[in-house]
C-alpha atoms as a PDB file:
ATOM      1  CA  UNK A   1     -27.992   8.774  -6.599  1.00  0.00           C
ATOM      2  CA  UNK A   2     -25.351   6.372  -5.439  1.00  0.00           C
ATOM      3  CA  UNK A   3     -22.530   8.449  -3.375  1.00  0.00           C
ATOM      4  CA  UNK A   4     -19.113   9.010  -4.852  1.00  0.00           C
ATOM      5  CA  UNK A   5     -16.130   6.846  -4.385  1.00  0.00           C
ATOM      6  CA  UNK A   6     -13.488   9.249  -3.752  1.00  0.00           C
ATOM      7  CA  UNK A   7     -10.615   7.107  -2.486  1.00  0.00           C
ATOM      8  CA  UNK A   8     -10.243   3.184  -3.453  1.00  0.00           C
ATOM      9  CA  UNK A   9      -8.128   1.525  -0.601  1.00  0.00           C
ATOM     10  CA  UNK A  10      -6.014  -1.449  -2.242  1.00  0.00           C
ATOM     11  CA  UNK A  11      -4.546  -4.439   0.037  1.00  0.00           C
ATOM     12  CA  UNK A  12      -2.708  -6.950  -1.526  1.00  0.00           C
ATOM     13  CA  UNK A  13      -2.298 -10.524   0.066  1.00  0.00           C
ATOM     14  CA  UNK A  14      -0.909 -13.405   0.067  1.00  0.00           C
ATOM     15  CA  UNK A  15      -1.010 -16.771   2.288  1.00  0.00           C
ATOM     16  CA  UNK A  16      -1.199 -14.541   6.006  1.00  0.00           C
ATOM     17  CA  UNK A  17      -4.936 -14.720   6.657  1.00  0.00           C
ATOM     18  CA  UNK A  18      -4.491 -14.732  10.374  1.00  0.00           C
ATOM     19  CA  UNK A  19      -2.585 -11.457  10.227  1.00  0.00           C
ATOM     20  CA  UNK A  20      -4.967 -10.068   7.630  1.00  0.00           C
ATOM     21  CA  UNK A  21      -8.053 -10.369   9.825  1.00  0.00           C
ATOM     22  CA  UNK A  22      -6.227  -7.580  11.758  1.00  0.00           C
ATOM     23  CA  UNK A  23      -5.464  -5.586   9.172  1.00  0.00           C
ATOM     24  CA  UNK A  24      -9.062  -5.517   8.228  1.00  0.00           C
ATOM     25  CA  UNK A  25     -10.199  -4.880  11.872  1.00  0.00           C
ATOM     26  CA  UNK A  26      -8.371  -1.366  11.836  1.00  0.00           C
ATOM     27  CA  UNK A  27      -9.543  -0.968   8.241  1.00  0.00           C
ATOM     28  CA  UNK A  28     -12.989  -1.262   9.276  1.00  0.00           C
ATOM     29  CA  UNK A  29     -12.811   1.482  11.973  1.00  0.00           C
ATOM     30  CA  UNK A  30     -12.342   4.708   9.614  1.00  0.00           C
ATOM     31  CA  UNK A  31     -13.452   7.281  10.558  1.00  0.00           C
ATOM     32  CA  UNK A  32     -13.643   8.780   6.740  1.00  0.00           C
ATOM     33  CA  UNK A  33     -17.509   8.538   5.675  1.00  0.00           C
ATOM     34  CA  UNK A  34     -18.084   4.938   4.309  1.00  0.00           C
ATOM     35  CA  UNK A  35     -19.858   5.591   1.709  1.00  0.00           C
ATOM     36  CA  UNK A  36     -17.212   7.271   0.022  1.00  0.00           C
ATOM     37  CA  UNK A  37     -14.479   4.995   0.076  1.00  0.00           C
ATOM     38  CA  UNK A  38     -14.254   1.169  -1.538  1.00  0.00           C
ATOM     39  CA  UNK A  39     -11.986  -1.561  -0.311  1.00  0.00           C
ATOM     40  CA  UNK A  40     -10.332  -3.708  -3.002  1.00  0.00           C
ATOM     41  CA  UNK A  41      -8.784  -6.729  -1.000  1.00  0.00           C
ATOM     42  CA  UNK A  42      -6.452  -8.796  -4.057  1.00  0.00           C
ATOM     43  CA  UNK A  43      -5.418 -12.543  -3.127  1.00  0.00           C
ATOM     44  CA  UNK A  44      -2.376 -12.981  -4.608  1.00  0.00           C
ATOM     45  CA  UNK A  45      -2.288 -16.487  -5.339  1.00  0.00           C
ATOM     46  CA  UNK A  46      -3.356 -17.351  -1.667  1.00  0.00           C
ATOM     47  CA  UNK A  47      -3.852 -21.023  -0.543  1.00  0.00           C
ATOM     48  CA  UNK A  48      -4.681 -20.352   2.978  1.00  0.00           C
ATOM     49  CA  UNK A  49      -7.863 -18.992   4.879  1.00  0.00           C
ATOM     50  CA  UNK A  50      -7.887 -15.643   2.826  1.00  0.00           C
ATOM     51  CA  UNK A  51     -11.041 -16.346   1.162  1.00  0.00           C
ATOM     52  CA  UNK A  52     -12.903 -17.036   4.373  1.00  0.00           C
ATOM     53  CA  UNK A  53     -11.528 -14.395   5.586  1.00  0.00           C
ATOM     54  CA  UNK A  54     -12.656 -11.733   3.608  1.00  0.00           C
ATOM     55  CA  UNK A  55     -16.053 -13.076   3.564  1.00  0.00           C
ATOM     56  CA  UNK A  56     -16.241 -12.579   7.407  1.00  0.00           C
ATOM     57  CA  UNK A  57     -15.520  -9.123   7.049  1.00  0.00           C
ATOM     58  CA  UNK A  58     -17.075  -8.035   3.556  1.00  0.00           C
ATOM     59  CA  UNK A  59     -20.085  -6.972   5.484  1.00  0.00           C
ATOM     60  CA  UNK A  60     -18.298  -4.280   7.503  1.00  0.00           C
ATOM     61  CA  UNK A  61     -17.307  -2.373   4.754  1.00  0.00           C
ATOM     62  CA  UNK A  62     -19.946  -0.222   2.093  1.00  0.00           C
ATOM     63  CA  UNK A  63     -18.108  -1.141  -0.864  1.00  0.00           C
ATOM     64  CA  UNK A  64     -16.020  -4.164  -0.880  1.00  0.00           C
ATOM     65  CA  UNK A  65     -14.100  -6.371  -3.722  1.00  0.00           C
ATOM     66  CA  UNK A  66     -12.052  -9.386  -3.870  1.00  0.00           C
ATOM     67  CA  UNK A  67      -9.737 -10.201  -6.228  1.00  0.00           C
ATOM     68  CA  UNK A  68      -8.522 -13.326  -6.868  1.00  0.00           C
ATOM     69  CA  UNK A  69      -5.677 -14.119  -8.932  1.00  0.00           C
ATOM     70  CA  UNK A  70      -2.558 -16.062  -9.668  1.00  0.00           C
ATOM     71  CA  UNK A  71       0.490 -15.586  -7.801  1.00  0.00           C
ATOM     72  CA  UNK A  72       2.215 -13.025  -9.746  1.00  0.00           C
ATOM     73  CA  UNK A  73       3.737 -10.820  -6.341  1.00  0.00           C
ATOM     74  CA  UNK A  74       3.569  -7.430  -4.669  1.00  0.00           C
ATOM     75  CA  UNK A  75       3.380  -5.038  -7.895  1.00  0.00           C
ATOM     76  CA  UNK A  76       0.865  -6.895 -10.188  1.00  0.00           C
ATOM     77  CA  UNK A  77      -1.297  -7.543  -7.359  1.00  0.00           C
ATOM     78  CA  UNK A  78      -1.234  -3.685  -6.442  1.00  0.00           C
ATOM     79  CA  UNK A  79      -1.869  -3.259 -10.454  1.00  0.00           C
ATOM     80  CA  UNK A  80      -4.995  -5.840 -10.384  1.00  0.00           C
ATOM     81  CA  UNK A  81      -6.437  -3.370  -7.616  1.00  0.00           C
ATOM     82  CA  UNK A  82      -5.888   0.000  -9.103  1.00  0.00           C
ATOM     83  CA  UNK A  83      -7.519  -1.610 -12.825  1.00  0.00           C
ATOM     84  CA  UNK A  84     -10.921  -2.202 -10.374  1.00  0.00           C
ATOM     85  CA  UNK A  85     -10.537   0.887  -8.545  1.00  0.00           C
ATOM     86  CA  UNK A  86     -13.600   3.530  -8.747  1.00  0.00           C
ATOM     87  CA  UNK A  87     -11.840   6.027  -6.509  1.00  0.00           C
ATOM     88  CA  UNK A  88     -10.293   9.189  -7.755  1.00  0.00           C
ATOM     89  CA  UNK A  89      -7.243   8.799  -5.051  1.00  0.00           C
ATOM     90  CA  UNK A  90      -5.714   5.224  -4.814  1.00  0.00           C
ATOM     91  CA  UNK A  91      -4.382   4.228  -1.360  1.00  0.00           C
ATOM     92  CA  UNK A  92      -2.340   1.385  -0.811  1.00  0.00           C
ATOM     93  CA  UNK A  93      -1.507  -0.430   2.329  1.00  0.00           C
ATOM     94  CA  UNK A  94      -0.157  -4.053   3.565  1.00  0.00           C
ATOM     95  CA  UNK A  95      -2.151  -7.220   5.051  1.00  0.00           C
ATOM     96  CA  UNK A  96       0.400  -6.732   7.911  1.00  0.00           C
ATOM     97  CA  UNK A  97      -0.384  -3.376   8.843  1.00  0.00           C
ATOM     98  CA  UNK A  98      -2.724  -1.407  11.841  1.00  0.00           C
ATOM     99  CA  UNK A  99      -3.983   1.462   9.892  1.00  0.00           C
ATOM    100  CA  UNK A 100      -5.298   4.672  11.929  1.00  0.00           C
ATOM    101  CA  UNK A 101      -9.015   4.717  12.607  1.00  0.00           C
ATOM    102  CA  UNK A 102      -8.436   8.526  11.222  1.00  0.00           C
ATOM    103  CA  UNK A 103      -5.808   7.228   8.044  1.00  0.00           C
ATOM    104  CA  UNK A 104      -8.259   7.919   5.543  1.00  0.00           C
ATOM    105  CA  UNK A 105      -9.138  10.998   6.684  1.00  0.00           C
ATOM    106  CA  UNK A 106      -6.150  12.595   7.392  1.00  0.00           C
ATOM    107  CA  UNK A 107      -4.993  11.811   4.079  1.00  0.00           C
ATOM    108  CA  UNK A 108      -8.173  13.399   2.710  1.00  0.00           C
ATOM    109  CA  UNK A 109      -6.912  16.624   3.664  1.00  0.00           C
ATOM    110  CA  UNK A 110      -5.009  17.243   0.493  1.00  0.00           C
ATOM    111  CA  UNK A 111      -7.809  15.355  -1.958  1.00  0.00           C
ATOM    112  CA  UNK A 112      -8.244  19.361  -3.470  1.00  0.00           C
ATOM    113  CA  UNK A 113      -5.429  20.424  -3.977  1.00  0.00           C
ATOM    114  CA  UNK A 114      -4.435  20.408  -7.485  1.00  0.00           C
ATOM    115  CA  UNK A 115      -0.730  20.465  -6.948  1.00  0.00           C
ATOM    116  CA  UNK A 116      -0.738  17.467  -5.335  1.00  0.00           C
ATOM    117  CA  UNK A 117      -0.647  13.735  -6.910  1.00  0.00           C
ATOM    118  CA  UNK A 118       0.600  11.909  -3.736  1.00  0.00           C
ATOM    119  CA  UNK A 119       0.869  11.618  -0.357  1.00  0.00           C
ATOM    120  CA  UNK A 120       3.070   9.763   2.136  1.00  0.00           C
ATOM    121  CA  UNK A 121       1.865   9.145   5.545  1.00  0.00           C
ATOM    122  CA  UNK A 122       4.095   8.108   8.410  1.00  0.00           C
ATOM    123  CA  UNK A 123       4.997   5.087   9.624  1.00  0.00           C
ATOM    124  CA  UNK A 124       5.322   3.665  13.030  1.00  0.00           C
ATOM    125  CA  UNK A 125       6.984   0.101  14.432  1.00  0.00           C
ATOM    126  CA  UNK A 126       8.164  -1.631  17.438  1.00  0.00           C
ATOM    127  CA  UNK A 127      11.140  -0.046  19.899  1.00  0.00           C
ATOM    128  CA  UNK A 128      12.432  -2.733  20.330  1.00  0.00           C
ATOM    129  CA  UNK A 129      13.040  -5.148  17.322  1.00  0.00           C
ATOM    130  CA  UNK A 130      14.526  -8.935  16.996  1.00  0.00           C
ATOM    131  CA  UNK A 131      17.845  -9.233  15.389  1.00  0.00           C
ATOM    132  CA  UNK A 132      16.140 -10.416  11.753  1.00  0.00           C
ATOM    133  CA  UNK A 133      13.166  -8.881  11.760  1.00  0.00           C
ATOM    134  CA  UNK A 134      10.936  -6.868   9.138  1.00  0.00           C
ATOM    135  CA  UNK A 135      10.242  -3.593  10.790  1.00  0.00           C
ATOM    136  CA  UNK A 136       9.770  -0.217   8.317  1.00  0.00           C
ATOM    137  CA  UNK A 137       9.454   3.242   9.609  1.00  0.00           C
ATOM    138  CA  UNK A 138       8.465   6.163   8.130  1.00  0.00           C
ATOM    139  CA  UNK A 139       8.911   9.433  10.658  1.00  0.00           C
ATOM    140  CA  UNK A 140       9.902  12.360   8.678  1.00  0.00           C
ATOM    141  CA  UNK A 141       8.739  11.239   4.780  1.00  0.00           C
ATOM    142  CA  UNK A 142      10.931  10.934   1.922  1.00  0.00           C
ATOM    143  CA  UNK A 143      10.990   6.849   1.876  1.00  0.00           C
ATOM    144  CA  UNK A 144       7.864   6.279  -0.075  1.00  0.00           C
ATOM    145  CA  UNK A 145       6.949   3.145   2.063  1.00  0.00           C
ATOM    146  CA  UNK A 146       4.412   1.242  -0.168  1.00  0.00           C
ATOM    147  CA  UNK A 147       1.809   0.033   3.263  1.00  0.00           C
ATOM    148  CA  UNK A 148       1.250   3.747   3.552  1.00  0.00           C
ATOM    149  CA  UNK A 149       1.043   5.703   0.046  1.00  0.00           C
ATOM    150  CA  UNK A 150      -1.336   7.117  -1.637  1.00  0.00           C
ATOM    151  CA  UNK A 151      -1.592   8.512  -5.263  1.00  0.00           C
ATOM    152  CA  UNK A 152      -4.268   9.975  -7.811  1.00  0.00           C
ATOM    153  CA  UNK A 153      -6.330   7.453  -9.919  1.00  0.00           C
ATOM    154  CA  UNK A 154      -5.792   9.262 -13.044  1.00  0.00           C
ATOM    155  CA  UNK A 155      -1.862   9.303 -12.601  1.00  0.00           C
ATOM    156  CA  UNK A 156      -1.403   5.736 -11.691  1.00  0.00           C
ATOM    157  CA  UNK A 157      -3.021   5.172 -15.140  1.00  0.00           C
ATOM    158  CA  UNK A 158      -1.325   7.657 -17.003  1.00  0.00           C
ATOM    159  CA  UNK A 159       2.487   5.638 -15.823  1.00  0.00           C
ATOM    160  CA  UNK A 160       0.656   2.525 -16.067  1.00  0.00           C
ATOM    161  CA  UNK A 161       0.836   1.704 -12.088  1.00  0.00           C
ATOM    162  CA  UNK A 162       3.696  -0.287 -11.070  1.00  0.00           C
ATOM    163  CA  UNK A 163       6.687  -1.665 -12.460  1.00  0.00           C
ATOM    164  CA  UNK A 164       6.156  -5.855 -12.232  1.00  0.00           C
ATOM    165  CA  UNK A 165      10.192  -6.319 -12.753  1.00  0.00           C
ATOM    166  CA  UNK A 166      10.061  -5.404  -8.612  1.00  0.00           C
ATOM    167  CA  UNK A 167       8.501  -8.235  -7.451  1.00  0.00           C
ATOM    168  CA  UNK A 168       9.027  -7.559  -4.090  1.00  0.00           C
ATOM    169  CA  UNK A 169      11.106  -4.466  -3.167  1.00  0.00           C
ATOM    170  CA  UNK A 170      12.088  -0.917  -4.265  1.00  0.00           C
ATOM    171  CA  UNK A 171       8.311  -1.002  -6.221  1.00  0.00           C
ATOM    172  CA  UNK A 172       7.152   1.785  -3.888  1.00  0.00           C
ATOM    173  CA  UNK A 173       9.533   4.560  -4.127  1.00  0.00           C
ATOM    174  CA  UNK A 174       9.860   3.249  -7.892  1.00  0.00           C
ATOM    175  CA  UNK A 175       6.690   4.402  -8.656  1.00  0.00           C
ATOM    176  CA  UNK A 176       6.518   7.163  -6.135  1.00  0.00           C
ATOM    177  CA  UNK A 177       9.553   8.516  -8.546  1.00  0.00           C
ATOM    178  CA  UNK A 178       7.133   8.287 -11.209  1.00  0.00           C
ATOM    179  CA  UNK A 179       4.482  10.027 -10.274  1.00  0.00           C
ATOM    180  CA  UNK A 180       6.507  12.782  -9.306  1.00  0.00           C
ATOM    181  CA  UNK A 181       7.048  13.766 -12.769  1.00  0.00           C
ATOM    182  CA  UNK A 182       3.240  14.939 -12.699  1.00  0.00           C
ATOM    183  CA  UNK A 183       3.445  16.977  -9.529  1.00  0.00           C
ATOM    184  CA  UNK A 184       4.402  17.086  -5.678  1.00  0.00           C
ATOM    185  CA  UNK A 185       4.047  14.093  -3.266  1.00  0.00           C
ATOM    186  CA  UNK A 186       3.152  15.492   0.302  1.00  0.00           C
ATOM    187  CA  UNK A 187       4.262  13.996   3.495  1.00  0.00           C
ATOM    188  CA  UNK A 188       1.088  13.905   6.043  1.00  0.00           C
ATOM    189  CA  UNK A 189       2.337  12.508   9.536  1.00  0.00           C
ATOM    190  CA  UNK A 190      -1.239  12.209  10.779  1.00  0.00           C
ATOM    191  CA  UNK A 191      -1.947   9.790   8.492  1.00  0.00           C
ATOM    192  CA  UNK A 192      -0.239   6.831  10.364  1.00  0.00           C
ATOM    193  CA  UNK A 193      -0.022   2.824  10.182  1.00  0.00           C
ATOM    194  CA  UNK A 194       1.557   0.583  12.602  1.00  0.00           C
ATOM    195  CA  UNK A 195       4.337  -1.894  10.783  1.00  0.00           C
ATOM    196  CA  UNK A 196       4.721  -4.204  13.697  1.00  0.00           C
ATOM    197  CA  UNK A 197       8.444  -5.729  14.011  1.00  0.00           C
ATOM    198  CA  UNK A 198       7.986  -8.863  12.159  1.00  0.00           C
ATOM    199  CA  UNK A 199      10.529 -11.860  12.679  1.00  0.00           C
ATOM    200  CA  UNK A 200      12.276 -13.530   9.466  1.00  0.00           C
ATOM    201  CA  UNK A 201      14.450 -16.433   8.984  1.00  0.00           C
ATOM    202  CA  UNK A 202      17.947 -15.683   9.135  1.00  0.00           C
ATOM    203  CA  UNK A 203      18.040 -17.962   5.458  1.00  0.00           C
ATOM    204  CA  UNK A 204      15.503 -14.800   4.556  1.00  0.00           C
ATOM    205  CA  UNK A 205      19.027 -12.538   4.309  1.00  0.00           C
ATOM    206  CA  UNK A 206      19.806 -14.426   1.834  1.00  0.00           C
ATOM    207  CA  UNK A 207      16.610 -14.207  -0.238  1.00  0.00           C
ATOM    208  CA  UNK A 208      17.227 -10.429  -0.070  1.00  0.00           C
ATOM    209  CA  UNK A 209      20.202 -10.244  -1.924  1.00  0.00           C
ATOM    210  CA  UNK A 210      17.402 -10.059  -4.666  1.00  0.00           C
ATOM    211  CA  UNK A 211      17.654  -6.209  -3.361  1.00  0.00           C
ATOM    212  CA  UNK A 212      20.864  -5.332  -5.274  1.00  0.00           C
ATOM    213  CA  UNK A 213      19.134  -6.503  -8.492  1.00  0.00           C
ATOM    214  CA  UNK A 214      15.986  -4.009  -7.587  1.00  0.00           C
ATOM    215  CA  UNK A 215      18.359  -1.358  -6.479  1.00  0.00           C
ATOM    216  CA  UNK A 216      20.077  -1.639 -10.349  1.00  0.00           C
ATOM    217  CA  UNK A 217      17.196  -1.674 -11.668  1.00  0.00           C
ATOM    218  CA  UNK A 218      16.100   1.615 -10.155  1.00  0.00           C
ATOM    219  CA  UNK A 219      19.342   3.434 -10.384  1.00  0.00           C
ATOM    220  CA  UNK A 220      19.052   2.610 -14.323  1.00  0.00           C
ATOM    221  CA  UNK A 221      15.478   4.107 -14.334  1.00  0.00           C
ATOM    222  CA  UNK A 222      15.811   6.772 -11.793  1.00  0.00           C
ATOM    223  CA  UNK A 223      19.636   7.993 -11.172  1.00  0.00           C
ATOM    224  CA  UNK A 224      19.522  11.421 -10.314  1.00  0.00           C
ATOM    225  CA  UNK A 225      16.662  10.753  -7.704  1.00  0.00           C
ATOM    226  CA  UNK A 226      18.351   7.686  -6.600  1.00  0.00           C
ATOM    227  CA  UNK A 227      21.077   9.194  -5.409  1.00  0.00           C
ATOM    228  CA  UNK A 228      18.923  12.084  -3.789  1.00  0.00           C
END
């Protein structure tokens, strides 16, 4: 009998193969029995080395599946991955992200209980950090950072997994809003990833004024959690 896939882990890429064969490294040190997790690695439109890439490392996982698709950003690729999954939890985390050997397993610890349809783990980044610079931390939960959520298979389907009108931003705590309609989202600190500082253009700023038009967008789906 072939062992049960109780959490699908979903990765979503695009165009940074040299900082995905990291990712993957930590990935591939779990601690959480093999055999009973699936990795579903989705190339978002990627041009670069990502296809070599993952098959270099497909042999280091038990189950392993790569999607290739279109360029179509952040949400649908997370939506192409959760449409494969097998897994009765989905976890999600980012191609520029050091997951915890133990990530999987911490996050395990509330798999049974029924109350609970999501979990946020914690995460970590650089002290110090360059002026423009990516750098996301998660300490004390309650920001819904997408490279470190998790949520139940059968939930994801029921909202019809993530929003694609946030291409890039807000997606995470928009679905994480979601799913709380259905029950409680935990916060589990042991359950940590690294979100090294990374730099950005300063022309990136600009790029990010695309953030007000998320941040409507939520506020006119969510407003009472918004605010809180």
């Amino acid at each position: 009998m072939k062992p049960k896939i109780i959490v699908s882990v979903v990765l979503t890429t695009h165009n940074r193969a040299e900082l995905l064969k990291v990712a993957l490294e930590h990935l591939a040190k779990q601690s959480f029995p093999p055999k009973n997790w699936e990795l579903i690695l989705v190339s978002d439109g990627s041009t670069d080395a990502t296809a070599e890439v993952a098959k270099l490392v497909e042999k280091k996982f038990s189950n392993f599946q790569f999607i290739s698709k279109k360029k179509e950003g952040l949400s649908a690729g997370r939506n192409a991955g959760i449409h494969e999954a097998k897994g009765e939890w989905v976890a999600f985390t980012d191609d520029d992200c050091q997951v915890d050997s133990d990530w999987l397993s911490q996050l395990s610890v509330h798999f049974d209980k029924k109350e609970i349809v999501g979990i946020e783990g914690s995460v970590t980044t650089d002290a110090k950090r360059p002026l423009f610079s990516n750098a996301p931390e998660n300490l004390s939960g309650g920001k819904f950072i997408g490279c470190n959520s998790c949520y139940r298979h059968d939930i994801l389907k029921k909202i019809k997994g993530y929003d694609t009108r946030f291409f890039w931003v807000r997606d995470d705590s928009d679905i994480a809003f979601r799913v709380m309609e259905w029950g409680t989202i935990v916060f589990e600190p042991r359950a940590s990833v690294y979100h090294p500082a990374r730099p950005t253009s300063p022309i990136h700023i600009l790029q990010r004024l695309s953030i007000v038009q998320s941040d409507i967008l939520k506020f006119y789906k969510h407003p009472h959690k918004y605010f809180k």
